[in-house]
Protein backbone atom coordinates (compact mmCIF):
# COMPACT_ATOMS: atom_id res chain seq x y z
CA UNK A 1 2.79 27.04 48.32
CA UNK A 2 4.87 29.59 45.51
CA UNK A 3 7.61 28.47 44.25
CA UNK A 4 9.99 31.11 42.52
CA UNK A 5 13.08 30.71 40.42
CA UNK A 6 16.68 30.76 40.77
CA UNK A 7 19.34 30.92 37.99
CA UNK A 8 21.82 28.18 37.33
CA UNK A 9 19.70 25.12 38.31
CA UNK A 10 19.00 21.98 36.58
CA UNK A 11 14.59 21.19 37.69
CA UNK A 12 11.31 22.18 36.07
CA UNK A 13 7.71 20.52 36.41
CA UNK A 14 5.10 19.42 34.48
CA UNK A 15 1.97 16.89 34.17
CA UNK A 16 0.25 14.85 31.29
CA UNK A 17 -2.78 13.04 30.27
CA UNK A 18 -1.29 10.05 31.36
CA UNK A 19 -1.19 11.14 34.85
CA UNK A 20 -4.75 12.32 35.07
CA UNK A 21 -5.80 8.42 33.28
CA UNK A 22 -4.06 7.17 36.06
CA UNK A 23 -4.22 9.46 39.34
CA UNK A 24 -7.37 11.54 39.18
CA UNK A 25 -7.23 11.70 42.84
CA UNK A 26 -4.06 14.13 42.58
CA UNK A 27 -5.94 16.62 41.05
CA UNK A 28 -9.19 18.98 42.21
CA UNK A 29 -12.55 18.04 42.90
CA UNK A 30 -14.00 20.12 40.77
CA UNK A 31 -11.53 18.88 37.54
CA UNK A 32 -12.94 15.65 37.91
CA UNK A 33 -15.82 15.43 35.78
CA UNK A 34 -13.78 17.75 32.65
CA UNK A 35 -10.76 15.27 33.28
CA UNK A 36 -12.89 11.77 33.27
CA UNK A 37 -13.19 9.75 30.15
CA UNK A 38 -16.29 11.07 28.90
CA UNK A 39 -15.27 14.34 29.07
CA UNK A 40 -13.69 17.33 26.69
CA UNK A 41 -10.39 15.08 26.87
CA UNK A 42 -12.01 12.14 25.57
CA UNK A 43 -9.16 10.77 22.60
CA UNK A 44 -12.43 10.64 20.02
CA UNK A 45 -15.01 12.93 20.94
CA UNK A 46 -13.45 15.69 23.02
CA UNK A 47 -12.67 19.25 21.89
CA UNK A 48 -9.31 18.15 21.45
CA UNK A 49 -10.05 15.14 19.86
CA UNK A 50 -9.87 13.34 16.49
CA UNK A 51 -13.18 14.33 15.36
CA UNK A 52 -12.67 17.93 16.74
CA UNK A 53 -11.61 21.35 15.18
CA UNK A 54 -7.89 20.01 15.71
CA UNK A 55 -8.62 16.94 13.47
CA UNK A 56 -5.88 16.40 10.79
CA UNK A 57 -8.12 14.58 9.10
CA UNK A 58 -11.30 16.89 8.94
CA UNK A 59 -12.24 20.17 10.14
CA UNK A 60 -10.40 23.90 9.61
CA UNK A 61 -6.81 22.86 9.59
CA UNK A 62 -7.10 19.49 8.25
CA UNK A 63 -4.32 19.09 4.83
CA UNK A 64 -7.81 17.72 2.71
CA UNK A 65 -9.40 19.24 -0.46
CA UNK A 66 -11.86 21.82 0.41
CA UNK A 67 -10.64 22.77 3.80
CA UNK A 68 -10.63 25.90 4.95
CA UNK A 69 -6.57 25.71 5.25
CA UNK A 70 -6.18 25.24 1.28
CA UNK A 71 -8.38 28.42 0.75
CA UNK A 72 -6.35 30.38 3.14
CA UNK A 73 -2.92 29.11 1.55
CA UNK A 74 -4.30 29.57 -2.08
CA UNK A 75 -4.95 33.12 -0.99
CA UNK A 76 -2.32 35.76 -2.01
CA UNK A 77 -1.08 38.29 0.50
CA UNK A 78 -4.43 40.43 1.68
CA UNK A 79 -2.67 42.65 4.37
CA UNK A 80 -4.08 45.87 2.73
CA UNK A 81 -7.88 44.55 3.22
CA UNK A 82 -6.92 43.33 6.19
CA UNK A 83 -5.61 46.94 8.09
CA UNK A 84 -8.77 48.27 6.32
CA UNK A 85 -10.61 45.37 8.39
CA UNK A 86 -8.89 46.83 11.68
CA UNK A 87 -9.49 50.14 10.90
CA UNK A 88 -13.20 49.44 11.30
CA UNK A 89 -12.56 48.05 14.40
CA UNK A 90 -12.07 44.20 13.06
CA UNK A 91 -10.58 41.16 14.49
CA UNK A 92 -7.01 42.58 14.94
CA UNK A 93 -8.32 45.93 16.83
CA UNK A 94 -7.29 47.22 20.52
CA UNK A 95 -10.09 45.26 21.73
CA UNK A 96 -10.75 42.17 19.44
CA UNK A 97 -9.59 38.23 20.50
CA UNK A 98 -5.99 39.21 21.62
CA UNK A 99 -7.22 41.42 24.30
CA UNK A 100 -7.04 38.70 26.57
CA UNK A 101 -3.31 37.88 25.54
CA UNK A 102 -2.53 41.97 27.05
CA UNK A 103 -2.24 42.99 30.70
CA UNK A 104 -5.94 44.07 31.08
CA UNK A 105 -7.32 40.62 29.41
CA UNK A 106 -5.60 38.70 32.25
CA UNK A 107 -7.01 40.78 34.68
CA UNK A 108 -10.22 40.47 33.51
CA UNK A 109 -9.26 36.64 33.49
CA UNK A 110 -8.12 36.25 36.79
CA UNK A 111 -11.32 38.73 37.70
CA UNK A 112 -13.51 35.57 36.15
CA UNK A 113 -11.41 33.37 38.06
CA UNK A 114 -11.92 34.67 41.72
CA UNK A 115 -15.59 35.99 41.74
CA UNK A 116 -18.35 33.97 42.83
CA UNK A 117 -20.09 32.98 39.68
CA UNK A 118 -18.28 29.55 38.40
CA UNK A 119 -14.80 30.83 39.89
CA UNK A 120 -13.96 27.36 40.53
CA UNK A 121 -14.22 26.34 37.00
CA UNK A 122 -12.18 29.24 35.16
CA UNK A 123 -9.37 29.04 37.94
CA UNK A 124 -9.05 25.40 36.16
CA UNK A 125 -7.92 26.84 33.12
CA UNK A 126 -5.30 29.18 34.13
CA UNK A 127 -1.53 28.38 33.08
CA UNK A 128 -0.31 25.34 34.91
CA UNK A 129 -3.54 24.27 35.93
CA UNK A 130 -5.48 21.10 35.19
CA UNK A 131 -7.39 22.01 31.86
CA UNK A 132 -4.38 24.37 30.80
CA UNK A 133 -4.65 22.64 27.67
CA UNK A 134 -8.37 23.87 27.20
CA UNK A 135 -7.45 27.49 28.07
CA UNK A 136 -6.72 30.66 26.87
CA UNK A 137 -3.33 29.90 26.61
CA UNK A 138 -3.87 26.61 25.39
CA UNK A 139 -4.24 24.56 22.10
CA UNK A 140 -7.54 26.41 20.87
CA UNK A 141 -6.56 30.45 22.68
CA UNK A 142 -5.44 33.32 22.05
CA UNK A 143 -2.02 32.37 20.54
CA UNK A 144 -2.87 28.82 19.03
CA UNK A 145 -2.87 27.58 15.58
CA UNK A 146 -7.05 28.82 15.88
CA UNK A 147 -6.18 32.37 16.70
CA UNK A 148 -6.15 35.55 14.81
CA UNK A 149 -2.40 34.94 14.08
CA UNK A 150 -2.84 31.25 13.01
CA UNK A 151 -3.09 29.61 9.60
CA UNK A 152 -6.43 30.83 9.15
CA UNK A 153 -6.21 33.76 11.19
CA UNK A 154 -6.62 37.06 9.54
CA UNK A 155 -3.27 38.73 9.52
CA UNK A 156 -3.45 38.97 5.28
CA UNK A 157 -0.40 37.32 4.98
CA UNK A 158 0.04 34.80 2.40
CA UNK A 159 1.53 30.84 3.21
CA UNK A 160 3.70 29.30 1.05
CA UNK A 161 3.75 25.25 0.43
CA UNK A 162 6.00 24.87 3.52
CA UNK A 163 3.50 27.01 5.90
CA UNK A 164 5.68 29.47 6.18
CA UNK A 165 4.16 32.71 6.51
CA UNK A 166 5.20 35.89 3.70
CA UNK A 167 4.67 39.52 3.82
CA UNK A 168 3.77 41.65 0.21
CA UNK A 169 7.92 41.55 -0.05
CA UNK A 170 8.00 37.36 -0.23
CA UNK A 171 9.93 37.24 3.07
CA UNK A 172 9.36 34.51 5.87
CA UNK A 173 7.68 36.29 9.07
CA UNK A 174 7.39 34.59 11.98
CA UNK A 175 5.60 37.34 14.29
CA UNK A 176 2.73 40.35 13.38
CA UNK A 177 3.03 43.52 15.01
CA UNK A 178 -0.72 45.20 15.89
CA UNK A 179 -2.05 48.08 18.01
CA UNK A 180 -3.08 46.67 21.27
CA UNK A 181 -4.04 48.12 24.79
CA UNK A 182 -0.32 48.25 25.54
CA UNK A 183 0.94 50.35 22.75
CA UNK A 184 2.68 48.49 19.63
CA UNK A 185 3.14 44.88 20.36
CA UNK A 186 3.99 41.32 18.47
CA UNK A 187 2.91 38.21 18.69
CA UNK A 188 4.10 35.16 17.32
CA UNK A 189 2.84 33.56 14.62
CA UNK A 190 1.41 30.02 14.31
CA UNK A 191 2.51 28.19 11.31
CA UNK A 192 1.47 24.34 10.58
CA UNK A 193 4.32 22.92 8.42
CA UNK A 194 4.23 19.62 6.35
CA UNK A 195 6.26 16.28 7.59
CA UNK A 196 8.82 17.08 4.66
CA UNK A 197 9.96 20.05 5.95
CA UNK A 198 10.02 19.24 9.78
CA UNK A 199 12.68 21.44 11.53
CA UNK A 200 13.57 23.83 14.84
CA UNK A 201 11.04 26.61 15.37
CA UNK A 202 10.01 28.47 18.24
CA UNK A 203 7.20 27.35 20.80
CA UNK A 204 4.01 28.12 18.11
CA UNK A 205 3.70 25.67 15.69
CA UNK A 206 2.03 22.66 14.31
CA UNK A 207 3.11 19.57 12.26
CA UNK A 208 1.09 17.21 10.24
CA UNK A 209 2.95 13.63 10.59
CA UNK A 210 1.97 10.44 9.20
CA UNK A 211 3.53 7.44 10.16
CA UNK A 212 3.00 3.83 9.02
CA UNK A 213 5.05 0.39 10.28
CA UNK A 214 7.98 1.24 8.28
CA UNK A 215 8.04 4.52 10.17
CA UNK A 216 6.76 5.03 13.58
CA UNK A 217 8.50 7.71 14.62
CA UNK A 218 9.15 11.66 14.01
CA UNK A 219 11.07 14.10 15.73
CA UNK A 220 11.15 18.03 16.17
CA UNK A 221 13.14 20.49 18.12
CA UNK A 222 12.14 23.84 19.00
CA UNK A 223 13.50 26.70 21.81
CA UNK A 224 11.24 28.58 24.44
CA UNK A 225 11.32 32.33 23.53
CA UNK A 226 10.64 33.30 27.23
CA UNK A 227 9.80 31.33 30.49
CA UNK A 228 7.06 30.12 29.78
CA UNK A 229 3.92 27.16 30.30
CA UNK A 230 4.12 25.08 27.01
CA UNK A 231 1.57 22.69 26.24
CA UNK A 232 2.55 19.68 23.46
CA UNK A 233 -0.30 17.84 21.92
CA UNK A 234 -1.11 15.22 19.88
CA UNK A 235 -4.37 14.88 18.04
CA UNK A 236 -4.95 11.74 16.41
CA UNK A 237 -6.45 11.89 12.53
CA UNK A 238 -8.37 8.41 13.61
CA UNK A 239 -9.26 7.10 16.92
CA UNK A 240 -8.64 3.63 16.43
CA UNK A 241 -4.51 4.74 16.28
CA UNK A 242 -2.79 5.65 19.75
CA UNK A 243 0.59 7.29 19.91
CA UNK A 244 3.13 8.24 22.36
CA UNK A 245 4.72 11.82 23.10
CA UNK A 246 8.24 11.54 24.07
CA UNK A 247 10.97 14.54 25.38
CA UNK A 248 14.27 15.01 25.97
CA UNK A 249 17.19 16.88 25.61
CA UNK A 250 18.40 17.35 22.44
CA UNK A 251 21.10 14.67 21.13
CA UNK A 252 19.79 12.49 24.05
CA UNK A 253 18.17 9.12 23.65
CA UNK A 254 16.93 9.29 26.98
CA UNK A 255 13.60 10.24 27.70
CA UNK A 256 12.93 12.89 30.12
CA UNK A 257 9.13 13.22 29.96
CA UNK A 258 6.62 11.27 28.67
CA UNK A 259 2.85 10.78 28.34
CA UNK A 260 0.64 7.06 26.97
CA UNK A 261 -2.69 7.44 27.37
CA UNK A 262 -5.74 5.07 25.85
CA UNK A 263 -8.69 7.04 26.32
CA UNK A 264 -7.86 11.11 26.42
CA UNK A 265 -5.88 13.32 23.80
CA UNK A 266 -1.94 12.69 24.50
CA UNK A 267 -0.87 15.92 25.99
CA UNK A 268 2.19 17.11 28.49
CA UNK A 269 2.30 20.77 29.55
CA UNK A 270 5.09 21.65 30.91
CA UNK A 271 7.23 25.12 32.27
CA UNK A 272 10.37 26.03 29.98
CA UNK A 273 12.72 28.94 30.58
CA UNK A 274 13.99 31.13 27.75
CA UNK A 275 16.03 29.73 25.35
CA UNK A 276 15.92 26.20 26.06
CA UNK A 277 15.46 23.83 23.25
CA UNK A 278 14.13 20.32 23.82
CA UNK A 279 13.45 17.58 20.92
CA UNK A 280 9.89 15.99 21.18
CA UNK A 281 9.08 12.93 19.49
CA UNK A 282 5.97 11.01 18.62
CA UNK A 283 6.03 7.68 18.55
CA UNK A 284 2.94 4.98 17.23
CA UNK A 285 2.29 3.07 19.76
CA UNK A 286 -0.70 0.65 17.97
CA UNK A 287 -3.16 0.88 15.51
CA UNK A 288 -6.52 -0.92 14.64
CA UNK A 289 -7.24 0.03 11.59
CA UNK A 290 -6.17 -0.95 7.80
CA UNK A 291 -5.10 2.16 6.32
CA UNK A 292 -0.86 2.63 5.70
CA UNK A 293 -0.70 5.85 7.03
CA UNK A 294 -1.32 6.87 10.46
CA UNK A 295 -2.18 11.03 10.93
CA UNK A 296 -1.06 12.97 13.52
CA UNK A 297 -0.90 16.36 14.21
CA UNK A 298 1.39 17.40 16.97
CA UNK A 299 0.90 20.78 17.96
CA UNK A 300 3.23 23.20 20.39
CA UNK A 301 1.52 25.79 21.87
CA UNK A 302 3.56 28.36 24.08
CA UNK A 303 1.89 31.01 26.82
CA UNK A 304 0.86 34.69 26.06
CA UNK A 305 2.34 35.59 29.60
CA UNK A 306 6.08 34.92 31.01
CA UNK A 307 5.71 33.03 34.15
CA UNK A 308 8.73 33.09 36.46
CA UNK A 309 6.85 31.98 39.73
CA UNK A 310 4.85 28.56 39.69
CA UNK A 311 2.33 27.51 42.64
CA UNK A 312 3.14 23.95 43.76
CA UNK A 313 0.40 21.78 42.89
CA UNK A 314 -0.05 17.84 44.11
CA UNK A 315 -0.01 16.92 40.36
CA UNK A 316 3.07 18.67 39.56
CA UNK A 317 6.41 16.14 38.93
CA UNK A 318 9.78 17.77 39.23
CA UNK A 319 12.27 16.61 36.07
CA UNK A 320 16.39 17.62 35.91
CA UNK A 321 17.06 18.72 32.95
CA UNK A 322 21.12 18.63 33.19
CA UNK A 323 22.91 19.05 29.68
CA UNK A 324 21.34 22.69 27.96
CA UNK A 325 23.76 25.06 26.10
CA UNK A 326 25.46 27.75 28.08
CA UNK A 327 22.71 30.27 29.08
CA UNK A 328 23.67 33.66 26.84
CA UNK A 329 21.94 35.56 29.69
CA UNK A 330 23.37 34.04 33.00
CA UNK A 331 26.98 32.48 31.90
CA UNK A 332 25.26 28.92 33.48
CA UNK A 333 25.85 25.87 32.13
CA UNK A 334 22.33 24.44 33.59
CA UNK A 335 19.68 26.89 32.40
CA UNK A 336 16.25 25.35 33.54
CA UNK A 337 15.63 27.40 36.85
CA UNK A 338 15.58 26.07 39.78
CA UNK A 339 12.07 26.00 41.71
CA UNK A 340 13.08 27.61 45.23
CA UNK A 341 10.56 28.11 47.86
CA UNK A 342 9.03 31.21 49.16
C-alpha cells in the first residue's frame, strides 16, 4: 500500500530501536537476523555501536588526542589541493562517493535492490526501511558525518573550535557546491559541534554531549530542509551507560516520539516535511560505571532524496504533530502532511 501526501494535515510515521527490541515479528523475515541482538545493531559491538567508527570515545570522530578529527580541525583551509584532487578525478569527481546521492546512483540502487542476486537484503536498506539507519542515506552514507562532506571529508575547508565549517574568506558554510552527474549541485555539510555551543541547525549534524547525575539531560532543535526520512541516533562513548532519545515539538514538554532500548544503538527514523523544526532530547537513563561523565554522541542524519510518497509498512506508527509554525509555502497552520491513500 502507497501512501501520498496532502497539505495542511497534522500525521507523519516513524519506527525505533525500541520497537524492533520489542516486536521483531512486525518487521521482514529476512531483517531478522541484522535486527537481533547479536547483530550490526548490537549497543556494544555493532557498526553503530560504542566501539564502532561512530564511537565518541575512540575511532575517526572521537574529541581525543590523536584522532583523526583534531588533525582535520588543526588543518588550515586546503580547498586549492583539494579541486586539484578532483581535477584528477578524486573523491569529489562526477563519479566518486556522492554518485549514489544523484539520480543515476539511486537507480543503480534500486537496480541492486530488485535483481536477483541478494535483492532482498539491499531493499532493507532503502529510506524508510528496516536497516535505514545502516544505509546509504543513513548514519555512515553518502551525506553522514563519514562522507566526503563530513568533518573529515575532503572538501579543504578548514573547522573552527565550534565545528563550524570556513571557506579561504573565514566565513561559516554550511553546504559545498561540486560537479556531479546532474550539472552543478550542493550538498549539505556535516558539522559535529561541541556541547557548549549546542544550537538549531539543519538535519546534518552531530553533537558530542556528556552528561553526569547533576545533568542528565541535553536538548537540540533543528528544521527539515525538504521532506525528507531523518534518522536520529545515539551512540554511546561506553556500553555500560544507556540513554533515552526523546522528541517533540518545540516549547512542548510532551513527548511525541520516543525510543529505550537495552541491547541495540538508540535510534528513531522518522519522515519530516520541509521546514519543520522539532527539539530532540537525550536523556541518561542509567549507568554502571564510575566515571562522572557520561559520552554521547547524538547524530542527525537527513536523506539525499525528497520523499513525498511513503509505502505503508506493518512497523510504521502514525504520530500528530499539531502545533508547527505557519507553513511559508501552503498558508497552513499544521504543516506535517497528511498520509492519504492511493
Amino acid at each position: 500500500m502507497i501512501y501520498q501526501s496532502s497539505a495542511c494535515a497534522d500525521e507523519t510515521v516513524y519506527f525505533s530501536s525500541q520497537m524492533i527490541e520489542q516486536n521483531k515479528d512486525l518487521f521482514p523475515n529476512e531483517a531478522k537476523a541484522y535486527l537481533s541482538n547479536c547483530g550490526p545493531l548490537n549497543k556494544c559491538y555493532g557498526v553503530i555501536g560504542s566501539n564502532g567508527p561512530l564511537s565518541p570515545t575512540i575511532g575517526p570522530f572521537a574529541e581525543n588526542m590523536g584522532s583523526p578529527l583534531d588533525l582535520f580541525k588543526a588543518l588550515s583551509n586546503w580547498q586549492v589541493y583539494q579541486e586539484f584532487l578532483t581535477s584528477l578525478g578524486g573523491p569529489l569527481s562526477k563519479y566518486g562517493p556522492s554518485f549514489l546521492s544523484t539520480e543515476a546512483g539511486r537507480d543503480f540502487m534500486n537496480e541492486l535492490a530488485t535483481s536477483n542476486i541478494g535483492s532482498e537484503y539491499f531493499s532493507l536498506l532503502k529510506q524508510g526501511e528496516p536497516l535505514h539507519i545502516l544505509g546509504s542515506d543513513g548514519a555512515l552514507g553518502t551525506l553522514s558525518i563519514a562522507s566526503l562532506f563530513g568533518t573529515n571529508g575532503a572538501t579543504g575547508l578548514s573547522q573552527d573550535s565550534q565545528g563550524n565549517f570556513r571557506n579561504t574568506k573565514n566565513k561559516i558554510q554550511t553546504s559545498f557546491e561540486i560537479d556531479s552527474t546532474e550539472g552543478k549541485k550542493n550538498y549539505p555539510l556535516y558539522e559535529q559541534y561541541t556541547q557548549t555551543n549546542v544550537k538549531s541547525s539543519d538535519s546534518f549534524f552531530a553533537i558530542d554531549l556528556k552528561l553526569n547525575r547533576n545533568s542528565r539531560s541535553s536538548k537540540v532543535s533543528f528544521k527539515s530542509n525538504k521532506d525528507q526520512w531523518i534518522s536520529i541516533l545515539t551512540v554511546n562513548g561506553y556500553w555500560l551507560d544507556w540513554f533515552d532519545i526523546e522528541i517533540r515539538e518545540l516549547g512542548s514538554s510532551k513527548p511525541l516520539i520516543s525510543s529505550a532500548t537495552e541491547n541495540l544503538s538508540n535510534f528513531i527514523v522518522v519522515h519530516l516535511p520541509k521546514d519543520i523544526q522539532i527539539e530532540v532530547e537525550v536523556k541518561l537513563r542509567k549507568s554502571q560505571h564510575i566515571l562522572p561523565n557520561k559520552l554521547v554522541k547524538l547524530l542527525v542524519t537527513g536523506s539525499a532524496f525528497e520523499s513525498t510518497k511513503i509505502v505503508d509498512r506493518p512497523f510504521y506508527r502514525k504520530v500528530k504533530i499539531n502545533n508547527f509554525k505557519k507553513s511559508l509555502e501552503t498558508g497552513c497552520t499544521k504543516s506535517i502532511e497528511k498520509l492519504t491513500r492511493i
